[in-house]
C-alpha atoms as a PDB file:
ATOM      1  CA  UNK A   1     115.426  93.332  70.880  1.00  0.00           C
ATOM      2  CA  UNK A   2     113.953  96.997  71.280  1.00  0.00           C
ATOM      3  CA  UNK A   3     112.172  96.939  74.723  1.00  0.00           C
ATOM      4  CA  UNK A   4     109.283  98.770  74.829  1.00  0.00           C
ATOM      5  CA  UNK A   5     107.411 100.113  77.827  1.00  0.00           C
ATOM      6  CA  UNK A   6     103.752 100.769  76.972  1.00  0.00           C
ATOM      7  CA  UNK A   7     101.728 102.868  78.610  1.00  0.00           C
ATOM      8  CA  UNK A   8      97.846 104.464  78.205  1.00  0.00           C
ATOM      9  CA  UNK A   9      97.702 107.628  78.940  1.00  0.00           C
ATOM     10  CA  UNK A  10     100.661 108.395  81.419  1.00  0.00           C
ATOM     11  CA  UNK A  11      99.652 105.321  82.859  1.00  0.00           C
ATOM     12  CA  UNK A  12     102.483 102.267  82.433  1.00  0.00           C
ATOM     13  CA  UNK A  13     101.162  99.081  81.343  1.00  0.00           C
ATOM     14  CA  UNK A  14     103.372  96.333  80.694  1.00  0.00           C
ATOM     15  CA  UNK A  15     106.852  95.977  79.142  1.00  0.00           C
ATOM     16  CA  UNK A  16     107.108  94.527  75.867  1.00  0.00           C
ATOM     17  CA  UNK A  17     109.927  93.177  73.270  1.00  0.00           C
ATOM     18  CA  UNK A  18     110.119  93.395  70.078  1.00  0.00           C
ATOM     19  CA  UNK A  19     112.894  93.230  67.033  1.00  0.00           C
ATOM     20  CA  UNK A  20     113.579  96.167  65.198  1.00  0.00           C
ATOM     21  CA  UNK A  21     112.460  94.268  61.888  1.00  0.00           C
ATOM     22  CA  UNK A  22     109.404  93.790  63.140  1.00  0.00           C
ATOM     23  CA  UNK A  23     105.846  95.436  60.843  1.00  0.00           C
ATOM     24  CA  UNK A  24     104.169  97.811  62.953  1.00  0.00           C
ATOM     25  CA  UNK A  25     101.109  96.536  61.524  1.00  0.00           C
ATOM     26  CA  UNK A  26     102.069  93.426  63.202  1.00  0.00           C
ATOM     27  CA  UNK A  27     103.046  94.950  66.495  1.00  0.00           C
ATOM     28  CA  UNK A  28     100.431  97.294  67.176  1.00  0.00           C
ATOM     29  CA  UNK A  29      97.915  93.993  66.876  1.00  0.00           C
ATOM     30  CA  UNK A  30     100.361  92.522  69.004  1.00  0.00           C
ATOM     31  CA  UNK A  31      99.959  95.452  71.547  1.00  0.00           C
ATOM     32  CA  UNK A  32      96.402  95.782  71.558  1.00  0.00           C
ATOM     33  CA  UNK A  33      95.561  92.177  71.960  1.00  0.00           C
ATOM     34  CA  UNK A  34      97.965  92.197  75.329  1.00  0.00           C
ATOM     35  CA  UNK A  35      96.440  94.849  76.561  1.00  0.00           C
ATOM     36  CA  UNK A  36      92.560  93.755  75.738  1.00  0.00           C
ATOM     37  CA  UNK A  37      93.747  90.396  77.782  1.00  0.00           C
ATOM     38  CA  UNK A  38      94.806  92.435  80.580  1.00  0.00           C
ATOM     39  CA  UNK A  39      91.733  94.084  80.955  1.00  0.00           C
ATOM     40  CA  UNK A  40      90.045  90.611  80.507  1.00  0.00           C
ATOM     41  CA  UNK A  41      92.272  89.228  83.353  1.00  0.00           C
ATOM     42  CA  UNK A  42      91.618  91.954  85.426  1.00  0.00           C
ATOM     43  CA  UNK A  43      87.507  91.840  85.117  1.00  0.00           C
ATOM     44  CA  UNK A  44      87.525  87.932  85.844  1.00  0.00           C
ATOM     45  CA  UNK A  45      90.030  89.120  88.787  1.00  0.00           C
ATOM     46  CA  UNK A  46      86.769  91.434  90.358  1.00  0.00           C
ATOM     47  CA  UNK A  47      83.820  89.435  89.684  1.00  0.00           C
ATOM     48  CA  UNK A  48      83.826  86.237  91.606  1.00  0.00           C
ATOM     49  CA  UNK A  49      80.987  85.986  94.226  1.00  0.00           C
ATOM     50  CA  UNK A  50      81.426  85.555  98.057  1.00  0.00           C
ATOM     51  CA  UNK A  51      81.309  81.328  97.394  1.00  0.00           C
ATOM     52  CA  UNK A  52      84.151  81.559  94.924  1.00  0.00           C
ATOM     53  CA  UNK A  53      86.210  83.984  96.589  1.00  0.00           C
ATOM     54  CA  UNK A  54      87.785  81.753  98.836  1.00  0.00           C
ATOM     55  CA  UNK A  55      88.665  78.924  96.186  1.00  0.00           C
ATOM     56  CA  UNK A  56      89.628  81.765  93.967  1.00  0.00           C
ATOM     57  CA  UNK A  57      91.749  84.078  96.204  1.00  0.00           C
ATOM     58  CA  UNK A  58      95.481  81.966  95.790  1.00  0.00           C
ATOM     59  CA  UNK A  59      94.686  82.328  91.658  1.00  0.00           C
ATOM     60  CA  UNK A  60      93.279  85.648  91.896  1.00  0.00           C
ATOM     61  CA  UNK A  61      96.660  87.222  93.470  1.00  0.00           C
ATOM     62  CA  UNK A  62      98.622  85.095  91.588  1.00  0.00           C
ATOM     63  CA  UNK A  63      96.795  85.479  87.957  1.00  0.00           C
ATOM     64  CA  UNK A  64      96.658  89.371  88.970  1.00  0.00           C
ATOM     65  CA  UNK A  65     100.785  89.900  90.038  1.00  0.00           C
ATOM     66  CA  UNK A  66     101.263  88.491  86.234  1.00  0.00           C
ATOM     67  CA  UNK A  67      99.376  91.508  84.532  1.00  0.00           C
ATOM     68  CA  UNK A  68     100.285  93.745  87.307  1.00  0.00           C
ATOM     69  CA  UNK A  69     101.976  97.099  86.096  1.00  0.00           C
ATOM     70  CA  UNK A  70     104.648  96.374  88.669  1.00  0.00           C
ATOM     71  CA  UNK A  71     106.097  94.320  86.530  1.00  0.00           C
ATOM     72  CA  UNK A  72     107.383  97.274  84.799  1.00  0.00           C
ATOM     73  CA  UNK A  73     109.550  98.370  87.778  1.00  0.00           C
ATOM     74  CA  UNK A  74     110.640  94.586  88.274  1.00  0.00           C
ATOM     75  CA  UNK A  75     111.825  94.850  84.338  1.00  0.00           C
ATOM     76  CA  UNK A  76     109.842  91.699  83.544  1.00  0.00           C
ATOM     77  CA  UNK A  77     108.521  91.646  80.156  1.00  0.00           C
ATOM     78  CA  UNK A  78     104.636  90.073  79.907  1.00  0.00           C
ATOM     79  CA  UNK A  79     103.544  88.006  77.000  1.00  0.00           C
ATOM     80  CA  UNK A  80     100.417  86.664  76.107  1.00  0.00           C
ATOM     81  CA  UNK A  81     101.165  83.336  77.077  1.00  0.00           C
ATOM     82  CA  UNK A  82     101.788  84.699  80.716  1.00  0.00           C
ATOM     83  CA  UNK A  83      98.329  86.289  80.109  1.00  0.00           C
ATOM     84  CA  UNK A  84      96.826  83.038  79.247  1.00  0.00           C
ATOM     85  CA  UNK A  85      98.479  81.210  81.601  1.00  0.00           C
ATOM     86  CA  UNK A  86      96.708  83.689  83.883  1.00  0.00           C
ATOM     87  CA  UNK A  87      93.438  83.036  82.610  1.00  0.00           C
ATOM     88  CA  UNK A  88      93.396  79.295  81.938  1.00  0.00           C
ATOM     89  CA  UNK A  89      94.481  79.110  85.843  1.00  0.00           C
ATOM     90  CA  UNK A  90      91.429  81.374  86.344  1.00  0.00           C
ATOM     91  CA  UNK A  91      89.219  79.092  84.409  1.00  0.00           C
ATOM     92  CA  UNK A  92      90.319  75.627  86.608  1.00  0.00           C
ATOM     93  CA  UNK A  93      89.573  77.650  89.947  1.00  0.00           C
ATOM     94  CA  UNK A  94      86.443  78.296  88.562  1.00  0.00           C
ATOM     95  CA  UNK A  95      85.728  74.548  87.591  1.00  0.00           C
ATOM     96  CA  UNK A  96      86.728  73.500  90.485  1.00  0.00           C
ATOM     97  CA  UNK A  97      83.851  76.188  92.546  1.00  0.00           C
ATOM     98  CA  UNK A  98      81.437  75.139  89.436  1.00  0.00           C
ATOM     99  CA  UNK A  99      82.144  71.440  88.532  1.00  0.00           C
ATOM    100  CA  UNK A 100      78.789  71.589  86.833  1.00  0.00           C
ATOM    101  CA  UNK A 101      79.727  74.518  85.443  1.00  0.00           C
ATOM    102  CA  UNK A 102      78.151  77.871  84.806  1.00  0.00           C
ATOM    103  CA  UNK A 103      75.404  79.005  83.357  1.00  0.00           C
ATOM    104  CA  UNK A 104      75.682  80.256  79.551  1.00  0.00           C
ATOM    105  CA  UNK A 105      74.624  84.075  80.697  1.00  0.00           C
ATOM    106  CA  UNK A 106      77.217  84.726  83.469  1.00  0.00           C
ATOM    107  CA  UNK A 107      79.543  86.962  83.059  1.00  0.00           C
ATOM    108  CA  UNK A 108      82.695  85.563  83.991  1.00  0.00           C
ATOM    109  CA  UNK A 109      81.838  82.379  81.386  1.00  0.00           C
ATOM    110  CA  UNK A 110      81.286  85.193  78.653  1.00  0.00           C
ATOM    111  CA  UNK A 111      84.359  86.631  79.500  1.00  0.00           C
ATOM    112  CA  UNK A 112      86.048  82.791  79.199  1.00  0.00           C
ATOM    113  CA  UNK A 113      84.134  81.866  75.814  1.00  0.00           C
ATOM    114  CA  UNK A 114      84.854  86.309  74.510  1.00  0.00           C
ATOM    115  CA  UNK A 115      81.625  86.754  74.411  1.00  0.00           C
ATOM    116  CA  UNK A 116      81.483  89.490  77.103  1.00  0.00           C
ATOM    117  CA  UNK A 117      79.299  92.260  76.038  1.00  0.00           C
ATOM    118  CA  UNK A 118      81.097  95.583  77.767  1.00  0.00           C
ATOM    119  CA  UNK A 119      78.798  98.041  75.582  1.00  0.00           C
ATOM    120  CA  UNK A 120      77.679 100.921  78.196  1.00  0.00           C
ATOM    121  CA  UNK A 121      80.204  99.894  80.905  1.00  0.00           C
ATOM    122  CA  UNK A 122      83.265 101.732  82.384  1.00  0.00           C
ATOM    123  CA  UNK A 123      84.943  98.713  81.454  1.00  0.00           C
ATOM    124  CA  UNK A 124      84.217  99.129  77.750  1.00  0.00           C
ATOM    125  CA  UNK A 125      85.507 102.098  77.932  1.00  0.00           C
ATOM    126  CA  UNK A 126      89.181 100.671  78.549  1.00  0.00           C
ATOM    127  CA  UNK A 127      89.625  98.513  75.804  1.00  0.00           C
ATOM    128  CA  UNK A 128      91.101  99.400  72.582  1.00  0.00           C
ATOM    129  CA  UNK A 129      89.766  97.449  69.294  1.00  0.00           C
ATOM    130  CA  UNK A 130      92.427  96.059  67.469  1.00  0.00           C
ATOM    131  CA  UNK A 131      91.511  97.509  64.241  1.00  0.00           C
ATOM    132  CA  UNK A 132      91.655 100.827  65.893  1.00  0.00           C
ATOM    133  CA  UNK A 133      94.742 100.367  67.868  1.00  0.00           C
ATOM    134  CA  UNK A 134      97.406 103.874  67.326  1.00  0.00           C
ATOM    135  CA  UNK A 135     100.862 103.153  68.818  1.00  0.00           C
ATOM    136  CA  UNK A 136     102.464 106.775  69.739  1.00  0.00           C
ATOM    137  CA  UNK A 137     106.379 107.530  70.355  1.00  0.00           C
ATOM    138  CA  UNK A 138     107.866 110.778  70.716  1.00  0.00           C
ATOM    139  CA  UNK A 139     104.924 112.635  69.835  1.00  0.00           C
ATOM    140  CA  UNK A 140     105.224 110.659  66.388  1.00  0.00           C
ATOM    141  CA  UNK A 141     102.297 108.212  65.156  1.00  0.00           C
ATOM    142  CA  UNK A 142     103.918 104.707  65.135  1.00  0.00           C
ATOM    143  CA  UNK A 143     102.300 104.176  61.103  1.00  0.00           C
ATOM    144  CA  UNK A 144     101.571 100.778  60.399  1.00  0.00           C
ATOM    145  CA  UNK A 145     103.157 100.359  57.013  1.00  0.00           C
ATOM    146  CA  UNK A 146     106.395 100.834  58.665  1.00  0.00           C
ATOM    147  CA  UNK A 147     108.860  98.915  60.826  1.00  0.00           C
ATOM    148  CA  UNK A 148     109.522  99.742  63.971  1.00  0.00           C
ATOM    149  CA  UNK A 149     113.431 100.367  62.726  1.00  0.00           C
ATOM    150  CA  UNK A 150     111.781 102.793  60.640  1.00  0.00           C
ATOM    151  CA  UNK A 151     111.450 105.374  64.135  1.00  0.00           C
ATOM    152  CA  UNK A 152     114.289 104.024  66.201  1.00  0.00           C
ATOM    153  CA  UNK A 153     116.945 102.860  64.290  1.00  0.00           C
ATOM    154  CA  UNK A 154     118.761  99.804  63.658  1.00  0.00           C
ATOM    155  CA  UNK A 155     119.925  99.581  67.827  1.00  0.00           C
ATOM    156  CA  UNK A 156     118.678  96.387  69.049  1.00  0.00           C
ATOM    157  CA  UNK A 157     119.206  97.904  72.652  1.00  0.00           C
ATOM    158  CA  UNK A 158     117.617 100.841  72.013  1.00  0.00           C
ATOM    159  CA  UNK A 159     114.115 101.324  75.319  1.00  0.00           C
ATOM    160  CA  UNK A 160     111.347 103.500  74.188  1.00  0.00           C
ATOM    161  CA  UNK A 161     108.112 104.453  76.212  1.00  0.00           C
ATOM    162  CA  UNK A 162     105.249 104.204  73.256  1.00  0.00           C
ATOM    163  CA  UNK A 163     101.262 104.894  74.303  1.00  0.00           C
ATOM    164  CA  UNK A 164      98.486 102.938  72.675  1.00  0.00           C
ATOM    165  CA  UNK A 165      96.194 104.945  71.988  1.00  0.00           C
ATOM    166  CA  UNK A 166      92.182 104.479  70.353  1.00  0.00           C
ATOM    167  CA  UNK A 167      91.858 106.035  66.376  1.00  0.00           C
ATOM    168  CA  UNK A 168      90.418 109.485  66.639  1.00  0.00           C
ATOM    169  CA  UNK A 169      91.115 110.269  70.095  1.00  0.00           C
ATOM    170  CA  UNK A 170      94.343 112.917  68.893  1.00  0.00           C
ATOM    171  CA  UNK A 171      97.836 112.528  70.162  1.00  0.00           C
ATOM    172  CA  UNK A 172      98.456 111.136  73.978  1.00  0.00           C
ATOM    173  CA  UNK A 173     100.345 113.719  75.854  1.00  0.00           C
ATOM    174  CA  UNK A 174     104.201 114.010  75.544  1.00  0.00           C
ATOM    175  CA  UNK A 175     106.181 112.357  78.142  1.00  0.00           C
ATOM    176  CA  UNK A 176     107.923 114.873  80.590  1.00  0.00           C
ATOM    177  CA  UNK A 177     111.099 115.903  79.865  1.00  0.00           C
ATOM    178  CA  UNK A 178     112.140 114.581  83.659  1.00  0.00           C
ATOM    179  CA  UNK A 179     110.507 111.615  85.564  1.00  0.00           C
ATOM    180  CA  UNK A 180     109.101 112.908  88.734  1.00  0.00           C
ATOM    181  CA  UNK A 181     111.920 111.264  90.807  1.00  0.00           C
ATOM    182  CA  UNK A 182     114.532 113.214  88.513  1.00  0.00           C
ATOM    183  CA  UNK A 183     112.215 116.303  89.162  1.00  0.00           C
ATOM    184  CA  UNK A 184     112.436 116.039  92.762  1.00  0.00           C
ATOM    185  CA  UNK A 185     116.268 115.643  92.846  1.00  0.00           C
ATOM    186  CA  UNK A 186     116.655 118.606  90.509  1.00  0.00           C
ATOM    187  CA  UNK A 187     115.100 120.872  92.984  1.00  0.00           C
ATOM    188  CA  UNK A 188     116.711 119.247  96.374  1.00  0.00           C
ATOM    189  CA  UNK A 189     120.000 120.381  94.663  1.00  0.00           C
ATOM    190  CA  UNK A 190     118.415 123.566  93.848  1.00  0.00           C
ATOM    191  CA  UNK A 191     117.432 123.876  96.911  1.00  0.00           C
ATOM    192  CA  UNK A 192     120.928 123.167  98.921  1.00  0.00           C
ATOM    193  CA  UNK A 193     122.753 125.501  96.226  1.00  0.00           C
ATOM    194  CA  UNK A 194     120.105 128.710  97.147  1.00  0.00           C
ATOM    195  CA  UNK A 195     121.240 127.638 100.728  1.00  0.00           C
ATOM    196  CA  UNK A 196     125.017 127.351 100.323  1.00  0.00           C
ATOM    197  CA  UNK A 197     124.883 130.918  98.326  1.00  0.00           C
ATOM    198  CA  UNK A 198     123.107 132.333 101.522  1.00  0.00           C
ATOM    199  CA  UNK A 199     125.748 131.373 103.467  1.00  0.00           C
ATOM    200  CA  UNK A 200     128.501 132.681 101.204  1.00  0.00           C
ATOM    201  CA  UNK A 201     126.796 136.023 100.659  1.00  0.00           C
ATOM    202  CA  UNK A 202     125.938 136.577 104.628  1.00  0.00           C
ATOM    203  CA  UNK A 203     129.952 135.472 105.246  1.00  0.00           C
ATOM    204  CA  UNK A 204     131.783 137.633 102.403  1.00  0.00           C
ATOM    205  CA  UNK A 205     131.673 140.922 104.393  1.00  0.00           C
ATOM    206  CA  UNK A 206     133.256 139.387 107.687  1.00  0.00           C
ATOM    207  CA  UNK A 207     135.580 137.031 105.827  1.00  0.00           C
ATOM    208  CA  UNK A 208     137.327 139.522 103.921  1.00  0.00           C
ATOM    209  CA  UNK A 209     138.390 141.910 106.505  1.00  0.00           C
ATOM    210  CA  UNK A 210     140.403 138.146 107.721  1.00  0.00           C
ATOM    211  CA  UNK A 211     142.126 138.699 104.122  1.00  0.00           C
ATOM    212  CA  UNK A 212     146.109 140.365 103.875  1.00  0.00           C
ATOM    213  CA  UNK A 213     144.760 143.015 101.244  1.00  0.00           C
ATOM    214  CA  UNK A 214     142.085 144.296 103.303  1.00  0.00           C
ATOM    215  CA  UNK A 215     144.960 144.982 106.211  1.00  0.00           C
ATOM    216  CA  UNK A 216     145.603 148.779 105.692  1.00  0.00           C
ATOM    217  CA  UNK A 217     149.095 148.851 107.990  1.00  0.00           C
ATOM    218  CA  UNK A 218     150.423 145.894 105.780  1.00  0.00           C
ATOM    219  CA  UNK A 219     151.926 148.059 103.125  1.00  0.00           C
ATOM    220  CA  UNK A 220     153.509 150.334 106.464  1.00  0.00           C
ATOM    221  CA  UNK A 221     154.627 147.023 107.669  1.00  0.00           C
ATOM    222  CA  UNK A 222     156.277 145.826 104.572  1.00  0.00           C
ATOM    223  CA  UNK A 223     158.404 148.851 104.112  1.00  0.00           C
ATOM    224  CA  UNK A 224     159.543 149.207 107.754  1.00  0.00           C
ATOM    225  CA  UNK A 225     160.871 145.292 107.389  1.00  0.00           C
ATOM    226  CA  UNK A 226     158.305 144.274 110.220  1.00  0.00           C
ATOM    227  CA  UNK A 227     155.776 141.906 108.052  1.00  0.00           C
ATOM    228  CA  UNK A 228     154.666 138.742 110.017  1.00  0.00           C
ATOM    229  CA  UNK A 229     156.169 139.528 113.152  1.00  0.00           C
ATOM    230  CA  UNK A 230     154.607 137.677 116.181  1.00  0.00           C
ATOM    231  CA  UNK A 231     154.661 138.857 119.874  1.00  0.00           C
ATOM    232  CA  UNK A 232     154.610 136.220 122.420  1.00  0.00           C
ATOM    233  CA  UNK A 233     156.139 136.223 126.292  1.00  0.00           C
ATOM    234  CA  UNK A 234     159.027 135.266 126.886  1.00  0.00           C
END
């Protein structure tokens, strides 16, 4: 399986597999849907009310370390039936708050039933409609009448960072050459070679004159049969 690390923007996401056979028509739906129900997750997450906070707080940290983008540095691949696992434990906190339920216009029963309306909002701002949904690798449009083998090859082990990306809005920026941890060990060794050379340069004129050329009896010496000879007392 060809693990792929999504991102938005230079933003990670989530961590997703996929076979190398699969249609990128089929993936990038696959993408897009995963992360719409993160953002979903995420706005149920921030709207309970001070009365539901406290019957919601266990679920809330627990539905939110399932979409959370650490799970990328943990290596643990999301699906979307962690993501509605996530919300259907969302929904029985809520039930249990609103036995008699809520009413049709609030938002977090919209969001339950997907009939949120997000037009004007940051929030709607986020999400990426499926139909719409670009998947970007390598600075190379991810096409949709391809396979995913089609870009990386036939190496089921093969990790790849791709970006989703919104129809229209141009190519996401290229990933950086070097992460910024890789960037930062670059320049401590830069750093401790600069200093080493300093140290070499202000210790070649003294160390030399220590050296057997730069002795100008030696060559006297050497003829006269007197090389290497030590005084001590006796």
């Amino acid at each position: 399986m060809v693990l792929l690390h999504v991102k938005r923007g230079d933003e990670s996401q989530f961590l997703l597999q996929a076979s190398g056979s699969t249609e990128l028509e089929e993936l990038t739906a696959q993408v897009a849907r995963l992360y719409n129900a993160r953002l979903k997750v995420q706005r149920v997450c921030s709207a309970p009310n001070e009365k539901m906070k406290q019957v919601l707080k266990k679920t809330v940290e627990e539905a939110k370390a399932i979409i959370s983008k650490k799970q990328v540095e943990a290596g643990v691949c999301v699906t979307m039936e962690m993501v509605k696992d996530a919300l259907d434990q969302l929904r029985g906190a809520v039930m249990i708050v609103y036995p008699m339920g809520l009413p049709p216009y609030d938002p977090i029963r919209m969001e339950f039933e997907n009939k949120e309306d997000l037009s004007g909002t940051q929030a709607g701002l986020s999400v990426v409609a499926q139909a719409e949904a670009q998947l970007w690798w390598a600075a190379k449009e991810l096409r949709r009448t391809k396979k995913l083998s089609d870009y990386v090859g036939r190496n089921e082990k093969t990790k790849i960072i791709v970006k989703i990306q919104q129809r229209g809005q141009g190519a996401p920026a290229r990933e950086p050459v070097l992460s910024s941890e890789e960037h930062r060990q670059l320049m401590l060794h830069f750093h401790r070679r600069q200093e080493e050379l300093k140290k070499l340069e202000e210790n070649d004129d003294d160390s030399c004159l220590n050296s057997p050329w730069a002795d100008n009896t030696a060559l006297k010496r050497h003829f006269h049969g007197v090389k290497d000879i030590k005084w001590r007392p006796r």
